[in-house]
PDB file of N, CA and C in Angstrom:
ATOM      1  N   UNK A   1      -7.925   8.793 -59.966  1.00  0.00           N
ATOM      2  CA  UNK A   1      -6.839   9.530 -60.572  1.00  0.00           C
ATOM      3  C   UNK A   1      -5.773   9.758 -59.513  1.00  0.00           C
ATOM      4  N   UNK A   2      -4.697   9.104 -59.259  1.00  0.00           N
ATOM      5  CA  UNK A   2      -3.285   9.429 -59.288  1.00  0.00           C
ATOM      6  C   UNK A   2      -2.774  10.413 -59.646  1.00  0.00           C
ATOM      7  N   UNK A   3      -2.428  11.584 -58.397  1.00  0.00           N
ATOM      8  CA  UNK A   3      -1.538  12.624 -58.452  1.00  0.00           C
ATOM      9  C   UNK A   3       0.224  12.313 -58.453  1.00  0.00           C
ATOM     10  N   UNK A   4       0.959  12.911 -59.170  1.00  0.00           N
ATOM     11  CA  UNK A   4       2.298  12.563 -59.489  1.00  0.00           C
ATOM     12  C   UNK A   4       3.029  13.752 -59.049  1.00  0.00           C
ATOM     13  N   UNK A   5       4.028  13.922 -58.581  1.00  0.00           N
ATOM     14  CA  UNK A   5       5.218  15.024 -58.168  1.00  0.00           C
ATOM     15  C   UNK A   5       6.406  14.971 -58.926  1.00  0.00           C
ATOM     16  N   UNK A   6       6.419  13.703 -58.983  1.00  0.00           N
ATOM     17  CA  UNK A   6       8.059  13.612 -59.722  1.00  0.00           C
ATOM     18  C   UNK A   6       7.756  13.719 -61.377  1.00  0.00           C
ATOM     19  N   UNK A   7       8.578  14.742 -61.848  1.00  0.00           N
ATOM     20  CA  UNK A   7       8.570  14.859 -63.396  1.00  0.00           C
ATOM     21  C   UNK A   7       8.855  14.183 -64.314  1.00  0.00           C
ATOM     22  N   UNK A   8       9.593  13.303 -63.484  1.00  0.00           N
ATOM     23  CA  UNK A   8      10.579  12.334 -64.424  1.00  0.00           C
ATOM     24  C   UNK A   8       9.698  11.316 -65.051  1.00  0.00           C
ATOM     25  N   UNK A   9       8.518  11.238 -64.082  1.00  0.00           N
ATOM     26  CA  UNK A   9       7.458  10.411 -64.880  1.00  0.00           C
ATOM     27  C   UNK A   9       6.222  10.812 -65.786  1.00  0.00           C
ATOM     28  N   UNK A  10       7.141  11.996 -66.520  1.00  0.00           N
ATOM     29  CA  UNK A  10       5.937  12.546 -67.577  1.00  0.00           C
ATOM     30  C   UNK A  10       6.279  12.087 -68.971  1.00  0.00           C
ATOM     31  N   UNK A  11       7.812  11.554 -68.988  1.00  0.00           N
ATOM     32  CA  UNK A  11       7.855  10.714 -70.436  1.00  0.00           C
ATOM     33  C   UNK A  11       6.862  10.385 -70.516  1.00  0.00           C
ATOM     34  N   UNK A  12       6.203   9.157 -70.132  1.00  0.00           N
ATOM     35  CA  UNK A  12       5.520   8.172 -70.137  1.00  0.00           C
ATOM     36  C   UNK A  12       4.217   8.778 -70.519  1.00  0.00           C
ATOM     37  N   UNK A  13       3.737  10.034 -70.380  1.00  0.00           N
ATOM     38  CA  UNK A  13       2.113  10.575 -70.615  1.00  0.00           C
ATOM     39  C   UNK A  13       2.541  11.165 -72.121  1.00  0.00           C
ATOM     40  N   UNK A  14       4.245  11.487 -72.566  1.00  0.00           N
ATOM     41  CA  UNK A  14       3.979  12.063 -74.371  1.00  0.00           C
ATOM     42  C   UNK A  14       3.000  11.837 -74.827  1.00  0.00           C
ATOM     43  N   UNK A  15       2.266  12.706 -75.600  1.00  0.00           N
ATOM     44  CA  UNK A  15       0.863  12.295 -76.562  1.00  0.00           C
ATOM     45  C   UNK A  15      -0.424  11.722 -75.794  1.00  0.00           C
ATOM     46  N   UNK A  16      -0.551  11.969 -74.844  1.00  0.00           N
ATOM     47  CA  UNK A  16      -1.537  11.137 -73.791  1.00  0.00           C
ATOM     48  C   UNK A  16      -2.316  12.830 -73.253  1.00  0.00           C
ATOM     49  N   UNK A  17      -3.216  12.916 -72.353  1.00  0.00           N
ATOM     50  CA  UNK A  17      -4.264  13.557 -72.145  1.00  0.00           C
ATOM     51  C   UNK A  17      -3.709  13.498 -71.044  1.00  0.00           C
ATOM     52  N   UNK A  18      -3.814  14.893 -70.202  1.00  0.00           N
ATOM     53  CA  UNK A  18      -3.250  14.912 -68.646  1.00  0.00           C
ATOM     54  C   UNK A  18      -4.111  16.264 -68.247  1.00  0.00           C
ATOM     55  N   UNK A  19      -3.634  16.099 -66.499  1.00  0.00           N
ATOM     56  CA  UNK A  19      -4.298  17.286 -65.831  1.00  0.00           C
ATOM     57  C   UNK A  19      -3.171  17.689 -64.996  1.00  0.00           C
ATOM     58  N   UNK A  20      -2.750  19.021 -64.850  1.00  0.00           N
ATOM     59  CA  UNK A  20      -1.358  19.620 -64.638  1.00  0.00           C
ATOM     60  C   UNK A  20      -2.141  21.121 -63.664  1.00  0.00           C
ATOM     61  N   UNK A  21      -1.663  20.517 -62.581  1.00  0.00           N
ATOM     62  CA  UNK A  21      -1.839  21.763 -61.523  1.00  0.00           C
ATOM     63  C   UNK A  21      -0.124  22.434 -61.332  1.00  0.00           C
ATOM     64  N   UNK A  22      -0.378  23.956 -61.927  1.00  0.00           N
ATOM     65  CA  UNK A  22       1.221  24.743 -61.676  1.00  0.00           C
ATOM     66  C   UNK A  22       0.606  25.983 -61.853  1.00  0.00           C
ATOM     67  N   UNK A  23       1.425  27.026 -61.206  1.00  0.00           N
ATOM     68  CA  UNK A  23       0.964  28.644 -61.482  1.00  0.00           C
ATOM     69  C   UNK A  23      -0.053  28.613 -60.428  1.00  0.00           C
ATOM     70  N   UNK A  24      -0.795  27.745 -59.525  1.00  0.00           N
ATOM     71  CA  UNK A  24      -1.989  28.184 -59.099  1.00  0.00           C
ATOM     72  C   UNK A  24      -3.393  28.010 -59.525  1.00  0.00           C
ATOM     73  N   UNK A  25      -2.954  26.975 -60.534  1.00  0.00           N
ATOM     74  CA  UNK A  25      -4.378  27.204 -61.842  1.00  0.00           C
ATOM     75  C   UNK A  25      -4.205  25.492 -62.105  1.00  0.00           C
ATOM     76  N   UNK A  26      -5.414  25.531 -62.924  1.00  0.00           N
ATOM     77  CA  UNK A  26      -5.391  23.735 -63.515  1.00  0.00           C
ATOM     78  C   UNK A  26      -5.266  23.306 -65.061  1.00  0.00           C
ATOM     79  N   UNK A  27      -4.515  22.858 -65.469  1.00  0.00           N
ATOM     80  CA  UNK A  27      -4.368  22.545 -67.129  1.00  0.00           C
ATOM     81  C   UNK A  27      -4.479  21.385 -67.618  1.00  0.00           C
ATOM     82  N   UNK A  28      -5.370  21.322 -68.863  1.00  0.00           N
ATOM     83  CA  UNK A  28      -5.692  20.221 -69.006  1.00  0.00           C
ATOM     84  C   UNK A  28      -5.675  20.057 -70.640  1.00  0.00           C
ATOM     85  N   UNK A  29      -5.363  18.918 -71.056  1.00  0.00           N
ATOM     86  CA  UNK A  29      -4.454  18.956 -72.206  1.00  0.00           C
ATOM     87  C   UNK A  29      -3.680  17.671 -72.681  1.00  0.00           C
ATOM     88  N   UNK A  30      -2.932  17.549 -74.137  1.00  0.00           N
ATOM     89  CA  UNK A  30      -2.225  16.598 -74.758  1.00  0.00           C
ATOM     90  C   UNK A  30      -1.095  16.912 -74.479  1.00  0.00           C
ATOM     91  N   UNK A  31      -0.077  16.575 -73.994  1.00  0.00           N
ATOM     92  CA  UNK A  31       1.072  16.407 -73.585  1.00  0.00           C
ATOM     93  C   UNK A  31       1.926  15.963 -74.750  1.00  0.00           C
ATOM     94  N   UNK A  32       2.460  17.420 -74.981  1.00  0.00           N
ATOM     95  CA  UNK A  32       3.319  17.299 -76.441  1.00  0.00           C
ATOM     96  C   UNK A  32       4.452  17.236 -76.472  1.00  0.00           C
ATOM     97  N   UNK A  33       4.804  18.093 -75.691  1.00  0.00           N
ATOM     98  CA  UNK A  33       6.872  17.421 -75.412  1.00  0.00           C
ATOM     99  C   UNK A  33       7.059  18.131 -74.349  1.00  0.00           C
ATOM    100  N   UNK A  34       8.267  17.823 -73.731  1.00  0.00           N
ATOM    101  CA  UNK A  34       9.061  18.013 -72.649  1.00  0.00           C
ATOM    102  C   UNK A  34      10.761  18.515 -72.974  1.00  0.00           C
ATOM    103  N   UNK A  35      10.539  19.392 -72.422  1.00  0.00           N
ATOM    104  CA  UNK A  35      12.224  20.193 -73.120  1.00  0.00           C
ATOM    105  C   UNK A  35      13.035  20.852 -71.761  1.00  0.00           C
ATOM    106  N   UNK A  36      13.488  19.548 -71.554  1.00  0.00           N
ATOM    107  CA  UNK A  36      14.416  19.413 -70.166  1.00  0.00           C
ATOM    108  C   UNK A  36      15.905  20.483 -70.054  1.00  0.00           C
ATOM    109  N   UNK A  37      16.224  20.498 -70.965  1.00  0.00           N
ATOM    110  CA  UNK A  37      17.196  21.882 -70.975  1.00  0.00           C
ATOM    111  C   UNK A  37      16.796  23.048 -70.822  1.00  0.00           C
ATOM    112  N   UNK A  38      15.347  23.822 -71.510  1.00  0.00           N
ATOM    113  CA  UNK A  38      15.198  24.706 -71.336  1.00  0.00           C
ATOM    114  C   UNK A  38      13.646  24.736 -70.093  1.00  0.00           C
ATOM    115  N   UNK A  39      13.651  23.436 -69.736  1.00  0.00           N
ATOM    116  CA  UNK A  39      12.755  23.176 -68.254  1.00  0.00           C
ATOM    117  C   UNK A  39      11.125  23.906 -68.647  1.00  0.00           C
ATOM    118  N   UNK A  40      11.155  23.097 -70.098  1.00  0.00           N
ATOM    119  CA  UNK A  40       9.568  23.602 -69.937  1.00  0.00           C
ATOM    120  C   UNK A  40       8.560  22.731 -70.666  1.00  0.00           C
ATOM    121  N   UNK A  41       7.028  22.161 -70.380  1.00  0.00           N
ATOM    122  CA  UNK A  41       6.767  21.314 -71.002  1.00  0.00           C
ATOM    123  C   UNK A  41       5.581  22.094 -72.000  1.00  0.00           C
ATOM    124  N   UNK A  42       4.916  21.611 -72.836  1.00  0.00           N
ATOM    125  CA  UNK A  42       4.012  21.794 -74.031  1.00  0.00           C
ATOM    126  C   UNK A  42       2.504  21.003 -73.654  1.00  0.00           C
ATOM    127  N   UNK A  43       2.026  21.749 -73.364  1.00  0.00           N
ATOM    128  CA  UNK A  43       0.272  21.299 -73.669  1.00  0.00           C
ATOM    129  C   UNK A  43      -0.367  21.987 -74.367  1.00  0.00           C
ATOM    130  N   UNK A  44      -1.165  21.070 -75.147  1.00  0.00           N
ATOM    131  CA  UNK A  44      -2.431  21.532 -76.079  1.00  0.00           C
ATOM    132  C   UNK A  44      -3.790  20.815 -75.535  1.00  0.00           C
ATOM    133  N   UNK A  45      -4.902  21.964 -75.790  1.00  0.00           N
ATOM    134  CA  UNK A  45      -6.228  21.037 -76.348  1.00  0.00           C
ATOM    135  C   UNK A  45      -6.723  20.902 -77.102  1.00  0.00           C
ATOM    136  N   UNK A  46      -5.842  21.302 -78.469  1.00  0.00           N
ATOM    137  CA  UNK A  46      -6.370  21.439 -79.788  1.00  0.00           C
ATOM    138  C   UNK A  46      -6.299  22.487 -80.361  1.00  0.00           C
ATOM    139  N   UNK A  47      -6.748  23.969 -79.312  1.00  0.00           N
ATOM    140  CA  UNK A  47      -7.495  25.262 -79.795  1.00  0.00           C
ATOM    141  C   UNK A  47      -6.096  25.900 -79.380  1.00  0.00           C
ATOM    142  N   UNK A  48      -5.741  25.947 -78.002  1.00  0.00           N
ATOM    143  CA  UNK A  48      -4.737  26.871 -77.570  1.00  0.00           C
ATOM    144  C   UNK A  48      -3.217  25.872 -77.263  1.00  0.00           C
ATOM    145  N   UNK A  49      -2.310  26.278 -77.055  1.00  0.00           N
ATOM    146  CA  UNK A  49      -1.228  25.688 -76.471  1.00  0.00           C
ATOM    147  C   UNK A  49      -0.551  26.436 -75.501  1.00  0.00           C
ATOM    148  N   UNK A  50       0.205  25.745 -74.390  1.00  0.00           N
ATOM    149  CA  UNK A  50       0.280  26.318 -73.490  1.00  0.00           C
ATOM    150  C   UNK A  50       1.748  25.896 -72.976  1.00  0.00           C
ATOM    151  N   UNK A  51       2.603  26.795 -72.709  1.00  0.00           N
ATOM    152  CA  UNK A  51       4.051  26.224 -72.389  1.00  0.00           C
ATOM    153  C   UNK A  51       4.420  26.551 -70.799  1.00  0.00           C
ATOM    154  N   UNK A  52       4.257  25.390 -70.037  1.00  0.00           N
ATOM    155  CA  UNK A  52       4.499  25.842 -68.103  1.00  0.00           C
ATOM    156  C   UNK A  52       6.119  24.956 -68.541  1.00  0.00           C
ATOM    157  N   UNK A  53       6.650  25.627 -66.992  1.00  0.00           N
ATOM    158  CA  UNK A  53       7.548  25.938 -66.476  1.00  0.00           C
ATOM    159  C   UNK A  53       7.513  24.945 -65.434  1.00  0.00           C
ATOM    160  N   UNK A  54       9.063  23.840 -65.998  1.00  0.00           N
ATOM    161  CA  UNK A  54       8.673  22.490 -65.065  1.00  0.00           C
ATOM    162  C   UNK A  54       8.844  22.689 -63.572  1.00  0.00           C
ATOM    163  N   UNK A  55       9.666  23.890 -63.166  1.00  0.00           N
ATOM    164  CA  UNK A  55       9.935  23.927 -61.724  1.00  0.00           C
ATOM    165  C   UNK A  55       8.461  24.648 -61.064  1.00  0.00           C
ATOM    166  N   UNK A  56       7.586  24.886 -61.700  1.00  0.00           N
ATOM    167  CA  UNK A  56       6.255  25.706 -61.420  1.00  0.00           C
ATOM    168  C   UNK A  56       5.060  24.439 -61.102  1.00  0.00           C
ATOM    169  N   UNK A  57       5.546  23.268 -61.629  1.00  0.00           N
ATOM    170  CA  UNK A  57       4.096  22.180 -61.981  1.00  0.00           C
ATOM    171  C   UNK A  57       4.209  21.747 -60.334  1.00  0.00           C
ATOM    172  N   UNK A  58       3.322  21.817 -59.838  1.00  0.00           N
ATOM    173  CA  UNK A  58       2.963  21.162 -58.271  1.00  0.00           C
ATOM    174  C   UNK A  58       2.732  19.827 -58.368  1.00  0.00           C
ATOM    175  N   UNK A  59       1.536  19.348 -59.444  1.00  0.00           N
ATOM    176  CA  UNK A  59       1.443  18.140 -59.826  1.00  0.00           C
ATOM    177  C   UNK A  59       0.683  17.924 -61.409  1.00  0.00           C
ATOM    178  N   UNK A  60       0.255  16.153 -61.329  1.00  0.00           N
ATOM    179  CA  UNK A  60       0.081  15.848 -62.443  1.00  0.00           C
ATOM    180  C   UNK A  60      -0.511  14.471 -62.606  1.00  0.00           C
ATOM    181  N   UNK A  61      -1.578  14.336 -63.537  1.00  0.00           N
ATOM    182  CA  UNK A  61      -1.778  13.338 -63.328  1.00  0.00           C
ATOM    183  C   UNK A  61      -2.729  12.707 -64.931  1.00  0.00           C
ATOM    184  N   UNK A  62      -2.749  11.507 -65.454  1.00  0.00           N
ATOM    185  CA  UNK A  62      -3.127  11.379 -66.570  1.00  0.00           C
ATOM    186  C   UNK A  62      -4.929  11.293 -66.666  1.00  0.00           C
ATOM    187  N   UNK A  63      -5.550  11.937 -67.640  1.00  0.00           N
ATOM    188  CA  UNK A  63      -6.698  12.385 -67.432  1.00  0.00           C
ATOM    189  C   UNK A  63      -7.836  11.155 -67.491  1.00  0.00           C
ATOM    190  N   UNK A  64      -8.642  11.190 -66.868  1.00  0.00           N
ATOM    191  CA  UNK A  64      -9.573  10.064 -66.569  1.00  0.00           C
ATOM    192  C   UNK A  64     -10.088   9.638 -68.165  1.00  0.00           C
ATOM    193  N   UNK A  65     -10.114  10.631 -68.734  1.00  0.00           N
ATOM    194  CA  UNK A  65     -10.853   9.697 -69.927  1.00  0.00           C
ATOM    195  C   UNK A  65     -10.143   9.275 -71.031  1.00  0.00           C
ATOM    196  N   UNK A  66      -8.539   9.454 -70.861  1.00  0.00           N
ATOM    197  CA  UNK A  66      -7.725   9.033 -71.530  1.00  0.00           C
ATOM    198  C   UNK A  66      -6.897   7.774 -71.116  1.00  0.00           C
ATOM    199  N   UNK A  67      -7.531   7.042 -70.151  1.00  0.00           N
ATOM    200  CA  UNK A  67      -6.839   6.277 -69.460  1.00  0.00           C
ATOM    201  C   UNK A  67      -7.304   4.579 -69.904  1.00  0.00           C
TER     202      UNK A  67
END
């Protein structure tokens, strides 16, 4: 698994399964949209959803069993 920094390459995971270290913590999740004006992206795992704060994400990377 490939850790990523640059955001610009999270188009590419829309709808895909990822692992998102930001806040200090680890998130893991479907990658539902990206909302570049108001700088924040959307993960789900089904049960909860979760909205981080793109200047907060340290990294990122697409999840091993979705690959």
């Amino acid at each position: 698994m490939q850790e990523e920094k640059s955001i610009t390459k999270l188009e590419d995971l829309i709808g895909k399964k990822i692992h998102v270290i930001a806040f200090g913590a680890s998130y893991l999740g479907t990658l539902q949209k990206i909302d570049y004006d108001k700088g924040f992206l959307v993960l789900t795992d089904g049960k909860d959803t979760v909205f981080l704060e793109l200047e907060r994400i340290d990294s990122f990377s697409q999840a091993e069993d979705d690959v």
